[in-house]
PDB file of N, CA and C in Angstrom:
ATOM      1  N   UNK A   1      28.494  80.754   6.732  1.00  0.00           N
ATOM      2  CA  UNK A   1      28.872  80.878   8.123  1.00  0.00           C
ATOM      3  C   UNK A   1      27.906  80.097   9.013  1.00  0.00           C
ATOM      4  N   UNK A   2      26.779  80.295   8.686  1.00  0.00           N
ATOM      5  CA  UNK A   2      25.596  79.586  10.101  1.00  0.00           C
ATOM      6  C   UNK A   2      25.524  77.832   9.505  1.00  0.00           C
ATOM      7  N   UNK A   3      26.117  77.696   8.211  1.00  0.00           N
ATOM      8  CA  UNK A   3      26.503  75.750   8.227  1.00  0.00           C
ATOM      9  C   UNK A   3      27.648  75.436   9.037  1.00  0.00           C
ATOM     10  N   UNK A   4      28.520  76.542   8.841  1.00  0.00           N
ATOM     11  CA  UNK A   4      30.256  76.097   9.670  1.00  0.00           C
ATOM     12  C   UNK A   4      29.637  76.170  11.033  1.00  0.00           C
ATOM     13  N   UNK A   5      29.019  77.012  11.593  1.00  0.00           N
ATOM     14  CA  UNK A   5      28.233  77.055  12.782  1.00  0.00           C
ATOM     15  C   UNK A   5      27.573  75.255  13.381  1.00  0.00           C
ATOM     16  N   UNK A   6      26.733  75.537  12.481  1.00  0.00           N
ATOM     17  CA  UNK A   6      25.806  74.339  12.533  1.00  0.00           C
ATOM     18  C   UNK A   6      26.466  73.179  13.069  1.00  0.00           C
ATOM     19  N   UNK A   7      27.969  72.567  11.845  1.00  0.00           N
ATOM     20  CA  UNK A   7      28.795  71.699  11.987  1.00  0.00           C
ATOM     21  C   UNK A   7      29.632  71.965  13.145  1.00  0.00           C
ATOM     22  N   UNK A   8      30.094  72.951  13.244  1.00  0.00           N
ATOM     23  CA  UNK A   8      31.058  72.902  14.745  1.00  0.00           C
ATOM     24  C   UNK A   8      29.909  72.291  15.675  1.00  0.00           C
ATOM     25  N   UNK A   9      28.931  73.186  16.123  1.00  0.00           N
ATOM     26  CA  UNK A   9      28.053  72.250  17.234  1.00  0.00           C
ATOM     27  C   UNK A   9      28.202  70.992  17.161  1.00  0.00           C
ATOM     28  N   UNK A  10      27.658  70.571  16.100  1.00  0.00           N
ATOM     29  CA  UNK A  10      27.533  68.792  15.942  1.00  0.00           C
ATOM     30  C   UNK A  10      28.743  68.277  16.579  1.00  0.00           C
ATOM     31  N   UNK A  11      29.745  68.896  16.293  1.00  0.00           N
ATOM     32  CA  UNK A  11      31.232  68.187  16.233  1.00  0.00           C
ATOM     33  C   UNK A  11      31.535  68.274  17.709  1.00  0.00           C
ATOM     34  N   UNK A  12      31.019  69.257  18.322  1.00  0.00           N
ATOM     35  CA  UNK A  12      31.528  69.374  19.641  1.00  0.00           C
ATOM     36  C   UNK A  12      30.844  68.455  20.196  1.00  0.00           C
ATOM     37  N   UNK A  13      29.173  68.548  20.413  1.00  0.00           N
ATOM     38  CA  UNK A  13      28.402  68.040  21.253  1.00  0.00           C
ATOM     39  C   UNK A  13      28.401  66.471  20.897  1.00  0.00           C
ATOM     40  N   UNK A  14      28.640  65.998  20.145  1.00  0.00           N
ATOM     41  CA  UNK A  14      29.214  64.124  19.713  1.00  0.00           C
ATOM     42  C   UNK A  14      30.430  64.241  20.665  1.00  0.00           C
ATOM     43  N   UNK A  15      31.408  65.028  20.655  1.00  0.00           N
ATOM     44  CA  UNK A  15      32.217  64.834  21.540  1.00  0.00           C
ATOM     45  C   UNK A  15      32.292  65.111  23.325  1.00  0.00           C
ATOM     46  N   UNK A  16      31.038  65.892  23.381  1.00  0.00           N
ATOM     47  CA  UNK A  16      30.555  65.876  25.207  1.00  0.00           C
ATOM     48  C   UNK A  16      30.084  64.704  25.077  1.00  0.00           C
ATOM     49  N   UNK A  17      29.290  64.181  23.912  1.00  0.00           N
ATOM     50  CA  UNK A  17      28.846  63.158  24.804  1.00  0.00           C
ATOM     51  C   UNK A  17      29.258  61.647  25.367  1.00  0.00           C
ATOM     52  N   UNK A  18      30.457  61.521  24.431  1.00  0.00           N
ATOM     53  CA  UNK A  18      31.214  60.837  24.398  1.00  0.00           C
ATOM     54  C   UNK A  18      31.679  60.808  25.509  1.00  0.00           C
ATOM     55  N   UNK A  19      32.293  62.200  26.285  1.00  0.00           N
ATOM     56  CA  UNK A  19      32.685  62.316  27.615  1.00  0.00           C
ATOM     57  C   UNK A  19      32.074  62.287  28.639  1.00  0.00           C
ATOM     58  N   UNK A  20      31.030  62.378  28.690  1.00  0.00           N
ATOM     59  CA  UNK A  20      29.910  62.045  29.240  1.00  0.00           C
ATOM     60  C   UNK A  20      29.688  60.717  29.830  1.00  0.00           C
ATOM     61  N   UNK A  21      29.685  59.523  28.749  1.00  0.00           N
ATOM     62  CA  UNK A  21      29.403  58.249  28.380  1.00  0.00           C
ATOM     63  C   UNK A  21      30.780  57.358  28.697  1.00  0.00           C
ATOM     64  N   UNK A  22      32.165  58.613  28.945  1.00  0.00           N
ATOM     65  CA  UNK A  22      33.236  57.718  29.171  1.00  0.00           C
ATOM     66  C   UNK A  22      34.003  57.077  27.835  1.00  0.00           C
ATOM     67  N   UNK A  23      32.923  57.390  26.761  1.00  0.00           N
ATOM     68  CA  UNK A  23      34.195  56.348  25.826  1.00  0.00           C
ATOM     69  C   UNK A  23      35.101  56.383  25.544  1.00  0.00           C
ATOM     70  N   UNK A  24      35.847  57.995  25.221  1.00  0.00           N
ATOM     71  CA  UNK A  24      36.967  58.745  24.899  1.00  0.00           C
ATOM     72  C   UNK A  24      37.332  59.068  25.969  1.00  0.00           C
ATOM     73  N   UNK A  25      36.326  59.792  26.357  1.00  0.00           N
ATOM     74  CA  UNK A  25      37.224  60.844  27.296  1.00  0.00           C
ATOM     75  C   UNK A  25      37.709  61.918  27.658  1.00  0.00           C
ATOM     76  N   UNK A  26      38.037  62.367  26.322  1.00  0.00           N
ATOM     77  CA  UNK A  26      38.215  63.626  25.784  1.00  0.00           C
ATOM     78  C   UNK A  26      37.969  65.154  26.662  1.00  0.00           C
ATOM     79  N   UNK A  27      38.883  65.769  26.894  1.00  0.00           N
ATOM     80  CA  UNK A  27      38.686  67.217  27.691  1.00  0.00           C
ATOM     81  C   UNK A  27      38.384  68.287  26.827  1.00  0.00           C
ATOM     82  N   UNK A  28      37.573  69.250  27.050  1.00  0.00           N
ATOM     83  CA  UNK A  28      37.431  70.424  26.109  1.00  0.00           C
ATOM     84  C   UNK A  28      38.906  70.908  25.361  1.00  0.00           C
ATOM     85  N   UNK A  29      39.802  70.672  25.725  1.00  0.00           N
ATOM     86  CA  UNK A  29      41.419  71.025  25.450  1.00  0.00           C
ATOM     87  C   UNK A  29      41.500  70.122  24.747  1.00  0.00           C
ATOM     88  N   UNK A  30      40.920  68.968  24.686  1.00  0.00           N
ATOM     89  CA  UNK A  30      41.733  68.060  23.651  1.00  0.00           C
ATOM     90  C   UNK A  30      40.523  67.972  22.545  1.00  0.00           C
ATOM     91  N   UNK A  31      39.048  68.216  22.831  1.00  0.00           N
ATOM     92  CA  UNK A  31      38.563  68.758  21.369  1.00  0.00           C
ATOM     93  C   UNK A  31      39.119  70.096  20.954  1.00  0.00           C
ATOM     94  N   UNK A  32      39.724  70.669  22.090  1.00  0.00           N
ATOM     95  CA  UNK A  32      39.784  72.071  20.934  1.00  0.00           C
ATOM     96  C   UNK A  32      41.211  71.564  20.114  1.00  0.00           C
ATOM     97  N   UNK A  33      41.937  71.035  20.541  1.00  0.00           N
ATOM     98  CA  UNK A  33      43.147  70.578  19.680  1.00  0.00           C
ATOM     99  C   UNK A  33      42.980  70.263  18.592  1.00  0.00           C
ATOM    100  N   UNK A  34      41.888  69.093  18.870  1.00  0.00           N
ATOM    101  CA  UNK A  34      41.589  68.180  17.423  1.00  0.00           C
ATOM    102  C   UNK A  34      41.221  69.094  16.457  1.00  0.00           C
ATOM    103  N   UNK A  35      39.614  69.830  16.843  1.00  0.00           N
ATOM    104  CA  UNK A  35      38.764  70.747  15.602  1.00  0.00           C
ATOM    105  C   UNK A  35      40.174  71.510  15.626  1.00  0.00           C
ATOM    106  N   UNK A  36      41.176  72.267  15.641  1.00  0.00           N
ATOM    107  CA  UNK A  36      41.819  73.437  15.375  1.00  0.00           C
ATOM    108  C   UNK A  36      41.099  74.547  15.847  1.00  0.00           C
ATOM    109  N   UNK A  37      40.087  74.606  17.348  1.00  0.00           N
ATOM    110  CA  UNK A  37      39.558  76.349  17.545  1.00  0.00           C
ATOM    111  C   UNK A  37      40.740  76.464  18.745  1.00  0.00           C
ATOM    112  N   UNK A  38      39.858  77.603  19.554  1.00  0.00           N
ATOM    113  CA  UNK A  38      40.704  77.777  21.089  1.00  0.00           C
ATOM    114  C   UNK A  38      39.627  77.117  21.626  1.00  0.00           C
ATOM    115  N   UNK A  39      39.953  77.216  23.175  1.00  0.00           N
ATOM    116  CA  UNK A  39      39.398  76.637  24.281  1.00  0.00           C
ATOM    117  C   UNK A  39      37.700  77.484  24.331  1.00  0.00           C
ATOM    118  N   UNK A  40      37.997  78.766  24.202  1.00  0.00           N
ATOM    119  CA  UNK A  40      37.177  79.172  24.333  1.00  0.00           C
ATOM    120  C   UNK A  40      36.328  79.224  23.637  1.00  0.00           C
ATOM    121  N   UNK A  41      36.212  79.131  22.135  1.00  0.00           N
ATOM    122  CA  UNK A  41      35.463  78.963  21.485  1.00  0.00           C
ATOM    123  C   UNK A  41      34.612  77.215  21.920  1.00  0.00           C
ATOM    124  N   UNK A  42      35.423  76.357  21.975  1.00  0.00           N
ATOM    125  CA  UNK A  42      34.961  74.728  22.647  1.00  0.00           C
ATOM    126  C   UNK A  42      33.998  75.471  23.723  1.00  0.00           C
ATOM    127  N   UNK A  43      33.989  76.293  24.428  1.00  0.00           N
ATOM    128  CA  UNK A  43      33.608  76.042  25.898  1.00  0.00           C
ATOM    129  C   UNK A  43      32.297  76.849  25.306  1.00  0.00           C
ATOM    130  N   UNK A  44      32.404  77.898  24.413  1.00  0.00           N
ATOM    131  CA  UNK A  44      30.990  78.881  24.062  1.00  0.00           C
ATOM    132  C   UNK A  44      30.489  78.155  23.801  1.00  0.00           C
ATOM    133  N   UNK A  45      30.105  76.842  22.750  1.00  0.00           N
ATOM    134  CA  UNK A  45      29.736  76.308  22.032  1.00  0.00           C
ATOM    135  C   UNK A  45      29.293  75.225  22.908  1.00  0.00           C
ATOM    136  N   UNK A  46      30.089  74.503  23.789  1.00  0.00           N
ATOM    137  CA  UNK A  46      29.358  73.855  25.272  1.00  0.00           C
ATOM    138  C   UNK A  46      28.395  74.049  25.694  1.00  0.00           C
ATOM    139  N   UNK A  47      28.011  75.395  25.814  1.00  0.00           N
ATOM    140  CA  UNK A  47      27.373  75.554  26.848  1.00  0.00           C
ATOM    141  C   UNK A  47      26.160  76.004  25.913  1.00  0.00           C
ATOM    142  N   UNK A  48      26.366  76.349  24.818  1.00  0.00           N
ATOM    143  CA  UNK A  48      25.073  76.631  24.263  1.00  0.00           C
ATOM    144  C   UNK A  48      24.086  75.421  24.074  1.00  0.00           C
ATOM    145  N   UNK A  49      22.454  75.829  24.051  1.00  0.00           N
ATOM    146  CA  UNK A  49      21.753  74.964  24.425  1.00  0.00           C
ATOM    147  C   UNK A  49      21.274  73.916  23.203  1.00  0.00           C
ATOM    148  N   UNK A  50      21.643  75.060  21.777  1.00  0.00           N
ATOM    149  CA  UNK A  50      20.885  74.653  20.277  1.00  0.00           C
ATOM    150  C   UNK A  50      22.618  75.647  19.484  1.00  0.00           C
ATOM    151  N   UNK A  51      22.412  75.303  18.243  1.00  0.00           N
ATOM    152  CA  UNK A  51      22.990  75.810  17.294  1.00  0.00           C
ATOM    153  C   UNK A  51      22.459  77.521  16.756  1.00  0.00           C
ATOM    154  N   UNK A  52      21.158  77.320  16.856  1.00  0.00           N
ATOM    155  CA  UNK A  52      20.761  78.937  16.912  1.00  0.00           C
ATOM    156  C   UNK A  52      21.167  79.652  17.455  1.00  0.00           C
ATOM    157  N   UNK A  53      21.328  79.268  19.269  1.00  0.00           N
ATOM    158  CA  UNK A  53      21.877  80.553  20.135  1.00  0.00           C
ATOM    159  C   UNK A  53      22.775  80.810  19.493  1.00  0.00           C
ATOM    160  N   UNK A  54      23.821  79.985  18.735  1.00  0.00           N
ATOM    161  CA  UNK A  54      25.219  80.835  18.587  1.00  0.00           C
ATOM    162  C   UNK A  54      25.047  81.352  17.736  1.00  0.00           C
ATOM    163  N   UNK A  55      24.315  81.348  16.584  1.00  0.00           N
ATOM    164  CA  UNK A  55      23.537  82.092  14.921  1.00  0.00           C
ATOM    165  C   UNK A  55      23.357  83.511  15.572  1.00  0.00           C
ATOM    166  N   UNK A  56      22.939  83.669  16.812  1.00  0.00           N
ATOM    167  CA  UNK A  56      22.191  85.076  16.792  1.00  0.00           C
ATOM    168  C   UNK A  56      23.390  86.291  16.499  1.00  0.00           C
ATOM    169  N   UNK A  57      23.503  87.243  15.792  1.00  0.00           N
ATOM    170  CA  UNK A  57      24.469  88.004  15.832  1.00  0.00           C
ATOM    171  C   UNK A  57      24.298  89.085  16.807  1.00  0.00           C
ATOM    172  N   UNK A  58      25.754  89.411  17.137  1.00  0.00           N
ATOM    173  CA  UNK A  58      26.543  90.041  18.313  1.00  0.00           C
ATOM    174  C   UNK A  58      26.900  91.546  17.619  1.00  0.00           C
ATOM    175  N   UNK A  59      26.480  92.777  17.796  1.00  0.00           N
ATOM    176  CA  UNK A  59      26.728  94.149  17.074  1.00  0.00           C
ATOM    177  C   UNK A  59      28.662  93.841  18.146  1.00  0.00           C
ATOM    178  N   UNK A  60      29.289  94.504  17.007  1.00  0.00           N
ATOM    179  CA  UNK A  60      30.767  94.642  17.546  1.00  0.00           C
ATOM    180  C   UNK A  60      30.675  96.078  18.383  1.00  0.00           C
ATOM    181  N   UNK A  61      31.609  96.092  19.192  1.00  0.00           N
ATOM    182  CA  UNK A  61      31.729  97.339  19.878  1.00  0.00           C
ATOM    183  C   UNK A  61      32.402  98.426  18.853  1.00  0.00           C
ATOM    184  N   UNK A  62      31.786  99.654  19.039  1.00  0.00           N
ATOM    185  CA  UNK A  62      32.310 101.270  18.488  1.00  0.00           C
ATOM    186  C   UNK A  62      33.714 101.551  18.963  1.00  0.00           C
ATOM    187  N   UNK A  63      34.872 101.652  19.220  1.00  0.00           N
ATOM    188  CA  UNK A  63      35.751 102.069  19.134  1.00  0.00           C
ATOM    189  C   UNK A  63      35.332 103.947  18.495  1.00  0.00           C
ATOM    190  N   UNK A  64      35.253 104.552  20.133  1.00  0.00           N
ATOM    191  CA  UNK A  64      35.422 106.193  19.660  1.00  0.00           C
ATOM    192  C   UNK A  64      36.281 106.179  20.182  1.00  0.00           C
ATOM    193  N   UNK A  65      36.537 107.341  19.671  1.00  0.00           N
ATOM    194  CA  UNK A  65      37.750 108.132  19.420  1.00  0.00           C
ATOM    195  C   UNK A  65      39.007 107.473  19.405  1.00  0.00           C
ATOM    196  N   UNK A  66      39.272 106.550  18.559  1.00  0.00           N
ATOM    197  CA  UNK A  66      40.390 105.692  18.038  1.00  0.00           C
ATOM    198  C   UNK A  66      40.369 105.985  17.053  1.00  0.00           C
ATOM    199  N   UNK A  67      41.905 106.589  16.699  1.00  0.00           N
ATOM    200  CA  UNK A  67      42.726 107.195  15.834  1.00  0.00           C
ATOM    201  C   UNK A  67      43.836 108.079  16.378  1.00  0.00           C
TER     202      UNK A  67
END
């Protein structure tokens, strides 16, 4: 999981910078098309500063009294 991690970053941030630089062009919507995520996952991954921040794990929420 924290290599698929690793590689999504790479994959995104080659592609800001690209947009950045003008060569492509490319909108967060049209990397998220390409990789196959959602938008939102493109945009978490934006904004993070390193590949670690997104490594750190997130405890899921408790669901009480569901059932």
């Amino acid at each position: 999981m924290i290599a698929r991690t690793r590689a999504r970053y790479q994959q995104i941030h080659e592609r800001i910078e690209c947009i950045e630089r003008s060569e492509r062009g490319d909108s967060l919507r049209a990397i998220a098309r390409e990789l196959h995520l959602s938008r939102g996952t493109v945009l978490r991954f934006a904004r993070a500063i390193n590949a670690e921040q997104l490594e750190a794990v997130r405890p899921r929420p408790i669901m009480c009294g569901a059932g």
